[in-house]
N, C-alpha and C. Protein backbone atom coordinates (compact mmCIF):
# COMPACT_ATOMS: atom_id res chain seq x y z
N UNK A 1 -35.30 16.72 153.03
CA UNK A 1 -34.00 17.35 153.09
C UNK A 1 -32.93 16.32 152.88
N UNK A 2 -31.83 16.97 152.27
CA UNK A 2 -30.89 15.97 152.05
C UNK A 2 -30.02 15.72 153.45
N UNK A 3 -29.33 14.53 153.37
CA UNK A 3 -28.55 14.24 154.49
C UNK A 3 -27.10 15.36 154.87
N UNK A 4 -26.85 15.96 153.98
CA UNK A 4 -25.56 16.79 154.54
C UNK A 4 -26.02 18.33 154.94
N UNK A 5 -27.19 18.33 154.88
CA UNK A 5 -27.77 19.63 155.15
C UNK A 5 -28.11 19.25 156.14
N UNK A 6 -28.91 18.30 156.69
CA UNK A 6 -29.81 18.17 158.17
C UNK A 6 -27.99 17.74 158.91
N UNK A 7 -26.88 17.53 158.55
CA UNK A 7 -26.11 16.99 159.49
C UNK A 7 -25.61 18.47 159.98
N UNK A 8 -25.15 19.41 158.55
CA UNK A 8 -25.15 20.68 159.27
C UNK A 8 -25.62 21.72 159.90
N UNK A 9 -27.16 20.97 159.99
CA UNK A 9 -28.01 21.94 161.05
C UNK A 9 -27.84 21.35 162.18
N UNK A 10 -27.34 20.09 162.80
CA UNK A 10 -27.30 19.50 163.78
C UNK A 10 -25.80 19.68 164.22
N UNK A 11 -24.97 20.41 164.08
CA UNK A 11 -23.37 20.18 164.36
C UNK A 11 -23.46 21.12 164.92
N UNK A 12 -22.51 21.40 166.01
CA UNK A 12 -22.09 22.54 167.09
C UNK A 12 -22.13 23.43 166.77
N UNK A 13 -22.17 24.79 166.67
CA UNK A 13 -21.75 26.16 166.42
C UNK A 13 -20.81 26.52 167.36
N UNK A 14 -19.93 26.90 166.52
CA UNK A 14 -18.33 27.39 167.08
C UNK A 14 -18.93 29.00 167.79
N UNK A 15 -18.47 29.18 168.99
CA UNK A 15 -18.70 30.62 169.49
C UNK A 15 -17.10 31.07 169.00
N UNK A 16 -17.58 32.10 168.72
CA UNK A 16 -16.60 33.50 168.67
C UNK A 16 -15.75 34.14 169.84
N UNK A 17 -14.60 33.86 169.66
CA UNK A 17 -14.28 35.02 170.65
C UNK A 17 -14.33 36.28 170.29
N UNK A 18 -14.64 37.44 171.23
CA UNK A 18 -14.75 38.18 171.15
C UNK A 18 -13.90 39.06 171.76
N UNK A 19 -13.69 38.05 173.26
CA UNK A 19 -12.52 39.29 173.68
C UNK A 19 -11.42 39.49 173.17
N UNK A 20 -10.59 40.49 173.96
CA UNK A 20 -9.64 40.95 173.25
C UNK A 20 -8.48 40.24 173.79
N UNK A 21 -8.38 39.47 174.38
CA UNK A 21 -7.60 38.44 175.04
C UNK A 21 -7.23 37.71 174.37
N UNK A 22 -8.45 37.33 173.35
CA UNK A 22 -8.32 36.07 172.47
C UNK A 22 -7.53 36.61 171.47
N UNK A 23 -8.02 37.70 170.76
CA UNK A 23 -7.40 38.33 169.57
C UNK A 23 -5.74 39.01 169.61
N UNK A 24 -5.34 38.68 168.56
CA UNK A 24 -4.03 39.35 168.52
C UNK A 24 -4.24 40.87 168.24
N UNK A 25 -3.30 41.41 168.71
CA UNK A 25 -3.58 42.80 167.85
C UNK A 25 -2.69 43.20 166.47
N UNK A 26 -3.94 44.14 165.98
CA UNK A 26 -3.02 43.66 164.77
C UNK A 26 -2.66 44.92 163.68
N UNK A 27 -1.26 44.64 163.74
CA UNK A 27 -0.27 45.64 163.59
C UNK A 27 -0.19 46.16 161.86
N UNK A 28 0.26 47.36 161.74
CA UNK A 28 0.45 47.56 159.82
C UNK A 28 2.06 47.18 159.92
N UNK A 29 2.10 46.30 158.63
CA UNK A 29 3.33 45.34 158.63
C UNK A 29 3.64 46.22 157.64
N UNK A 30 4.91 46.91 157.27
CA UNK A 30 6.01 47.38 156.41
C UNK A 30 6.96 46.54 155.41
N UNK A 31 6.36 46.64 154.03
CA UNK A 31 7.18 46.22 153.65
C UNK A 31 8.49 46.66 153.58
N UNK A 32 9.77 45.21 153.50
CA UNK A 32 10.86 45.90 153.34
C UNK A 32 10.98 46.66 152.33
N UNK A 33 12.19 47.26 152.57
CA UNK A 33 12.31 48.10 151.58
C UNK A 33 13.70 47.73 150.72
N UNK A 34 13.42 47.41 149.30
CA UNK A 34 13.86 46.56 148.23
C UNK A 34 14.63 47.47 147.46
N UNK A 35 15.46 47.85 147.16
CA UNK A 35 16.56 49.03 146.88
C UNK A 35 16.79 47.79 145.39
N UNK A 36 15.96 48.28 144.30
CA UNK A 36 15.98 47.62 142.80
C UNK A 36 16.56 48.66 141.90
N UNK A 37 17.51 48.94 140.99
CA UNK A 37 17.78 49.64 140.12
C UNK A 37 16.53 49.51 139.18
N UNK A 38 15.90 50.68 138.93
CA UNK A 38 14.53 50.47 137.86
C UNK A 38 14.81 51.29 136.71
N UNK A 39 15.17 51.06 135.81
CA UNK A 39 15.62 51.98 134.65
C UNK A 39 14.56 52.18 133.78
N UNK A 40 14.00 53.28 133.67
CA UNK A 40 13.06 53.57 133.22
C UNK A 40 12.72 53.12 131.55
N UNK A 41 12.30 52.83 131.02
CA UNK A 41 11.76 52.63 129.51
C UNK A 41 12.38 53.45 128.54
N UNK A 42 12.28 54.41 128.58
CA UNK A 42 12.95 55.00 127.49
C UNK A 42 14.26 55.29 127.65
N UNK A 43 14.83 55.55 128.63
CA UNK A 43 15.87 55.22 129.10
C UNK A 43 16.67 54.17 128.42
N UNK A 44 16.42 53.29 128.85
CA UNK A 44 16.77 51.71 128.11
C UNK A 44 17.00 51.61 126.79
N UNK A 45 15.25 52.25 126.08
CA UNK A 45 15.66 52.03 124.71
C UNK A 45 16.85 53.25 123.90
N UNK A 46 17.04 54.13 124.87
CA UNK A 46 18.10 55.02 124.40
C UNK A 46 19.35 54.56 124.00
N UNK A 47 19.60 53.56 125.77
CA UNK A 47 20.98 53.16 125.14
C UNK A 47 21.05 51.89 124.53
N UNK A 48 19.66 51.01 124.84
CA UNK A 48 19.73 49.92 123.62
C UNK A 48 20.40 50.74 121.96
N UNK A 49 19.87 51.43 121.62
CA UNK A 49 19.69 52.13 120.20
C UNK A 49 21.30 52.81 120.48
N UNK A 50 21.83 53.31 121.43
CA UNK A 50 23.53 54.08 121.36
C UNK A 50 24.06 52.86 121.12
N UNK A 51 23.71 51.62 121.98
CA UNK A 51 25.06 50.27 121.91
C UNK A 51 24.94 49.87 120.11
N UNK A 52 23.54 49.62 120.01
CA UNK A 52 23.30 49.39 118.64
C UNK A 52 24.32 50.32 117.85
N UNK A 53 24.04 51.57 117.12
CA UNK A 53 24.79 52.11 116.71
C UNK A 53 26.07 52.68 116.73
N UNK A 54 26.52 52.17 118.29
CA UNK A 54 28.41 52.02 118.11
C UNK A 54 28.96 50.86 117.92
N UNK A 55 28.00 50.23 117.46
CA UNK A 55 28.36 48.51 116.88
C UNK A 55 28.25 48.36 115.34
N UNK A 56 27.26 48.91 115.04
CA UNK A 56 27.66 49.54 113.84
C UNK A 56 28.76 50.65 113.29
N UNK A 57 28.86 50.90 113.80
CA UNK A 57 29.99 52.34 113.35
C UNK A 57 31.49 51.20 113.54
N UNK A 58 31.54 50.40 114.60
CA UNK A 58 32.90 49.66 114.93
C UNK A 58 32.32 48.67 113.69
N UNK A 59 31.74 48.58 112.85
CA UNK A 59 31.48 46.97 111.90
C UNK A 59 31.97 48.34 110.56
N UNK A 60 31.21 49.26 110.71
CA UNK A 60 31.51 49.75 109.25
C UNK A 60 33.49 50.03 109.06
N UNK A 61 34.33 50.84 110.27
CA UNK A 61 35.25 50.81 110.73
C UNK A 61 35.78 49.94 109.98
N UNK A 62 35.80 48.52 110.55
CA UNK A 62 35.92 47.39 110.55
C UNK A 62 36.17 47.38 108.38
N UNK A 63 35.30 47.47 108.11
CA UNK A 63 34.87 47.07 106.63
C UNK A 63 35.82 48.26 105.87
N UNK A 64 35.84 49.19 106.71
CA UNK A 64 36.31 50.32 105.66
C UNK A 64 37.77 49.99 105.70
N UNK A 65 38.48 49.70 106.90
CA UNK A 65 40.51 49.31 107.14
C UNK A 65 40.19 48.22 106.03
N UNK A 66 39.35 47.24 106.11
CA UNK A 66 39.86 46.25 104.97
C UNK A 66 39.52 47.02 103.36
N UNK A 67 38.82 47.35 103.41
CA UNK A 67 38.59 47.86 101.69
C UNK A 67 39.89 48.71 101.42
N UNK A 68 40.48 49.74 102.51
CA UNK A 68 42.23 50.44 102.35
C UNK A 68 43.20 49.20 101.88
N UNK A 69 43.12 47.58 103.06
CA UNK A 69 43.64 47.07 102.95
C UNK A 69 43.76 46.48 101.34
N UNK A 70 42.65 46.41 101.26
CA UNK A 70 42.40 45.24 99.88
C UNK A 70 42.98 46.51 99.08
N UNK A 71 42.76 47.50 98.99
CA UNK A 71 43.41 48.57 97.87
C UNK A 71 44.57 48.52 97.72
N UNK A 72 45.34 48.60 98.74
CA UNK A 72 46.73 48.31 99.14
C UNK A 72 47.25 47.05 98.47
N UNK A 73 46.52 46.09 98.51
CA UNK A 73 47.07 44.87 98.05
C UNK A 73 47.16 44.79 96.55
N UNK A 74 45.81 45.45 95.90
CA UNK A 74 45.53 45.20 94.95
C UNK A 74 46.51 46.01 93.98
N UNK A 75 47.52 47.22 94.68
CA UNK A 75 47.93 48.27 93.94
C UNK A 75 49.39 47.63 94.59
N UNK A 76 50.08 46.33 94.99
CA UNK A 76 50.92 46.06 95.05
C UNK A 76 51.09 45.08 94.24
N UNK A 77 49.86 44.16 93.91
CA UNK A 77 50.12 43.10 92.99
C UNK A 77 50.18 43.81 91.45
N UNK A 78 49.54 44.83 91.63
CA UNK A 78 49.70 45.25 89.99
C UNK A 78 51.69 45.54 90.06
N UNK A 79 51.93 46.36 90.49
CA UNK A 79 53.65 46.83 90.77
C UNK A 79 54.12 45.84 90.63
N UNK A 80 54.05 44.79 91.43
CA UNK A 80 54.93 43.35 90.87
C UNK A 80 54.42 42.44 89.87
N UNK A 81 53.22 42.67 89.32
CA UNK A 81 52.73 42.56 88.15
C UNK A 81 54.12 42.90 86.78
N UNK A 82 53.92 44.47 87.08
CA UNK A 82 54.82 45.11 86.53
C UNK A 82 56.26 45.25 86.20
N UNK A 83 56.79 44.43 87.21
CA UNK A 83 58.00 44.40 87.44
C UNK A 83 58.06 42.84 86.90
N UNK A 84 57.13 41.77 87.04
CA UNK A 84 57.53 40.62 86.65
C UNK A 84 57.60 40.74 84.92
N UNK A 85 56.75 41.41 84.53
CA UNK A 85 56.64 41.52 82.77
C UNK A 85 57.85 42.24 82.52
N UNK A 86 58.18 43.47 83.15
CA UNK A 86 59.27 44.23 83.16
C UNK A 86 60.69 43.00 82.72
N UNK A 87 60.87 42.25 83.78
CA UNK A 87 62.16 40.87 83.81
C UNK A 87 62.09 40.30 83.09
N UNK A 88 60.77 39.81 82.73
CA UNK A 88 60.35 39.15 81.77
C UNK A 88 60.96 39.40 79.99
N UNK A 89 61.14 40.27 80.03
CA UNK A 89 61.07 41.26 78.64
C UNK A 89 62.45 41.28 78.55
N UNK A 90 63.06 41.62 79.93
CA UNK A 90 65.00 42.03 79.87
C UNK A 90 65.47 40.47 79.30
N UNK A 91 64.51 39.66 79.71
CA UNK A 91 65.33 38.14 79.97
C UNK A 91 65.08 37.88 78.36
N UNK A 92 64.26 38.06 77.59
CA UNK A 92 63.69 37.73 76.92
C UNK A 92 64.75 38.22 75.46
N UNK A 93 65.09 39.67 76.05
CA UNK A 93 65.66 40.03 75.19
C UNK A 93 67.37 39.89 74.99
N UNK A 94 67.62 39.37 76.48
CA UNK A 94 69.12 39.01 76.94
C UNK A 94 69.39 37.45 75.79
N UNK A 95 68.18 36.81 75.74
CA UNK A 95 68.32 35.03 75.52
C UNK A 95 68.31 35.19 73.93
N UNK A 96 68.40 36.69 73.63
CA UNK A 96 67.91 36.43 72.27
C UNK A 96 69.53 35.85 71.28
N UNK A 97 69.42 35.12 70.18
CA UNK A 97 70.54 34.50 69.72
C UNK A 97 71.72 35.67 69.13
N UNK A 98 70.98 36.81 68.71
CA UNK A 98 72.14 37.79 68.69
C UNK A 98 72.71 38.54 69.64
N UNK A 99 71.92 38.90 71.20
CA UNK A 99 72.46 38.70 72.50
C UNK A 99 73.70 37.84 72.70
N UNK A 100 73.19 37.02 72.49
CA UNK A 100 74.19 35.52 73.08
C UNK A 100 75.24 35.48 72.52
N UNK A 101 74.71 35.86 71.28
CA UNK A 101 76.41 35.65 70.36
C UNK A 101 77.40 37.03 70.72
N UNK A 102 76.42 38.20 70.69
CA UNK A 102 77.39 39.39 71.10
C UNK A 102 78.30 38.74 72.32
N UNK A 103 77.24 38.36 72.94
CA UNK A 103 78.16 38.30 74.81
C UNK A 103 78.98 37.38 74.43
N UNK A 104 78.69 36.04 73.96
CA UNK A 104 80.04 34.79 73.67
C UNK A 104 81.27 35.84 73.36
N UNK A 105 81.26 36.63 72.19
CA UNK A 105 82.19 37.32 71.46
C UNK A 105 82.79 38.19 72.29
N UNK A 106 82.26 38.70 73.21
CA UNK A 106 82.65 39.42 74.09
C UNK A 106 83.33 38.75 75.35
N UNK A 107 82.98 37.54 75.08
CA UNK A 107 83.71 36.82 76.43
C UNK A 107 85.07 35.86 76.08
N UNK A 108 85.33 36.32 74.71
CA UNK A 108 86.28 35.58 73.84
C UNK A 108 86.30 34.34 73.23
N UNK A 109 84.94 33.69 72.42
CA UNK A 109 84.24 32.65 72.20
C UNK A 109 84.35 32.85 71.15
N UNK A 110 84.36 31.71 69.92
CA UNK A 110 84.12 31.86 68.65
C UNK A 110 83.39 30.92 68.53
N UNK A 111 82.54 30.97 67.40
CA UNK A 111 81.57 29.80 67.04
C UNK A 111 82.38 28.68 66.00
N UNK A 112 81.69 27.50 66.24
CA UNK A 112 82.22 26.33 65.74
C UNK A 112 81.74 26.52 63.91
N UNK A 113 83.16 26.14 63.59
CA UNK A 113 83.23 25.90 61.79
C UNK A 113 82.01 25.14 61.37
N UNK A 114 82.44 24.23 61.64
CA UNK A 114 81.77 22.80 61.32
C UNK A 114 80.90 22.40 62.50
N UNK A 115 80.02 22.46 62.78
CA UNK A 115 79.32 21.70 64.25
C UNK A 115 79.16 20.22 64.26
N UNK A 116 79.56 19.22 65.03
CA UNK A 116 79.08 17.71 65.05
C UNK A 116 78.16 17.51 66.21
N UNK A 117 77.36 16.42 65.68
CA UNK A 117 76.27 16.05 66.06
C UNK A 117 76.54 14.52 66.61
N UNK A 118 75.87 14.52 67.97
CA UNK A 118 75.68 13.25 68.40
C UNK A 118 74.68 12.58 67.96
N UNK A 119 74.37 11.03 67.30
CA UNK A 119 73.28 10.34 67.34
C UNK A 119 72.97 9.16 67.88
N UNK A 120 72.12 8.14 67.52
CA UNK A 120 72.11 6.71 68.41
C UNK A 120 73.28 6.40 67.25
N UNK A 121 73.12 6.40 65.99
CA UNK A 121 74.58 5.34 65.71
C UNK A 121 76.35 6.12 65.63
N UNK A 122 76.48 7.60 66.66
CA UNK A 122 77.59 7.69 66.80
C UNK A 122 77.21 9.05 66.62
N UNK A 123 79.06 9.38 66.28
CA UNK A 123 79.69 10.86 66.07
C UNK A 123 78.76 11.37 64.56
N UNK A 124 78.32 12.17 64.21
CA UNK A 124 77.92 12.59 62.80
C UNK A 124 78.93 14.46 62.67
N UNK A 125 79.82 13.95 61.54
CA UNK A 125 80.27 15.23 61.00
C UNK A 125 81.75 15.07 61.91
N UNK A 126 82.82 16.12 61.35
CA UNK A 126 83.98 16.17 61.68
C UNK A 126 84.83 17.20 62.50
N UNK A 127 84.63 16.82 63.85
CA UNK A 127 84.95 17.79 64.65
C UNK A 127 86.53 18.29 64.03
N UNK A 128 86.50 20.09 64.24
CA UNK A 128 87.54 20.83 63.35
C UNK A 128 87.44 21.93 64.32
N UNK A 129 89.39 21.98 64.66
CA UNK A 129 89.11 23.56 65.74
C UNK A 129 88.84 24.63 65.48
N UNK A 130 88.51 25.37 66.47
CA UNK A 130 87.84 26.56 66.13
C UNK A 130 89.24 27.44 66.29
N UNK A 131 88.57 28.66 64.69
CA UNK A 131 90.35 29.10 65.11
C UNK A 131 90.03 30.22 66.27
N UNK A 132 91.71 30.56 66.30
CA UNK A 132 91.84 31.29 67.95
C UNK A 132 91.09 33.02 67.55
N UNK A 133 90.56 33.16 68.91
CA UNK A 133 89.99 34.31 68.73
C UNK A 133 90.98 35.35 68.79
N UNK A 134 92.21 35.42 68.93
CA UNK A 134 93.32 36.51 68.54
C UNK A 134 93.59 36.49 67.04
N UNK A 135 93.48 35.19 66.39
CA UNK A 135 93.61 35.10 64.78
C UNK A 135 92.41 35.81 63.94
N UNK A 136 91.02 35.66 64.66
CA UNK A 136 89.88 35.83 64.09
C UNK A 136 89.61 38.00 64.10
N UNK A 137 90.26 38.19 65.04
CA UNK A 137 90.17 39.24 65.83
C UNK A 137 91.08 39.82 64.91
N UNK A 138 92.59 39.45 64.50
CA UNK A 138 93.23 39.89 63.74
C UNK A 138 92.79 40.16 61.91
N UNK A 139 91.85 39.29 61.77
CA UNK A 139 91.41 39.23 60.25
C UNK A 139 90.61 40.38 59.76
């Protein structure tokens, strides 16, 4: 026999109590009682799936004010589109040289006889007055 076997045939034996003196008595213990909100499963995935889809509906929302917006914009830049070619065209046709000359004439201007020219070596040509626009007016 091995040595830890013959030591535990040779070691004390623990007696038992038996009475009831010794023993506690022994009681059914209650658990507390744990007051948990338990939301049931499908439950959950209900309003998982409602939050989901009022998050979508606020994103599409969302997408649709800007696409009004961007319309909006896009149908204002054309208008001043419109209006810049519009000015464009008045100016165009205001600058024109028979414009200019109407309005001079109209503002009591006559055009020069003779025109002189400045260059690097001086005066070129012979400045000569312009006659009066009551004389010209009279002719």
């Amino acid at each position: 026999m091995s040595q830890p076997l013959i030591a535990a045939r040779n070691a004390p034996v623990r007696q038992l109590k038996t009475s009831a003196e010794a023993r506690p008595e022994l009681q059914v213990v209650t658990p507390p009682v744990v007051r948990r909100l338990r939301l049931p499963l499908p439950v959950a995935c209900v309003l998982l799936l409602t939050l989901g889809l009022l998050g979508l509906l606020m994103t599409n929302i969302a997408i649709a004010g800007d696409a009004y917006e961007i319309t909006d914009l896009q149908v204002q830049s054309q208008r001043l589109s419109n209006e810049q070619q519009a000015v464009a065209e008045s100016l165009a046709q205001q600058s024109s040289p028979e414009q200019l000359a109407r309005r001079a004439q109209q503002l009591g201007m006559v055009a020069a006889p003779d025109p002189v020219h400045l260059s690097e070596h001086g005066v070129v040509g012979k400045a000569t007055p312009a006659p009066s626009p009551t004389a010209s007016a009279a002719r």
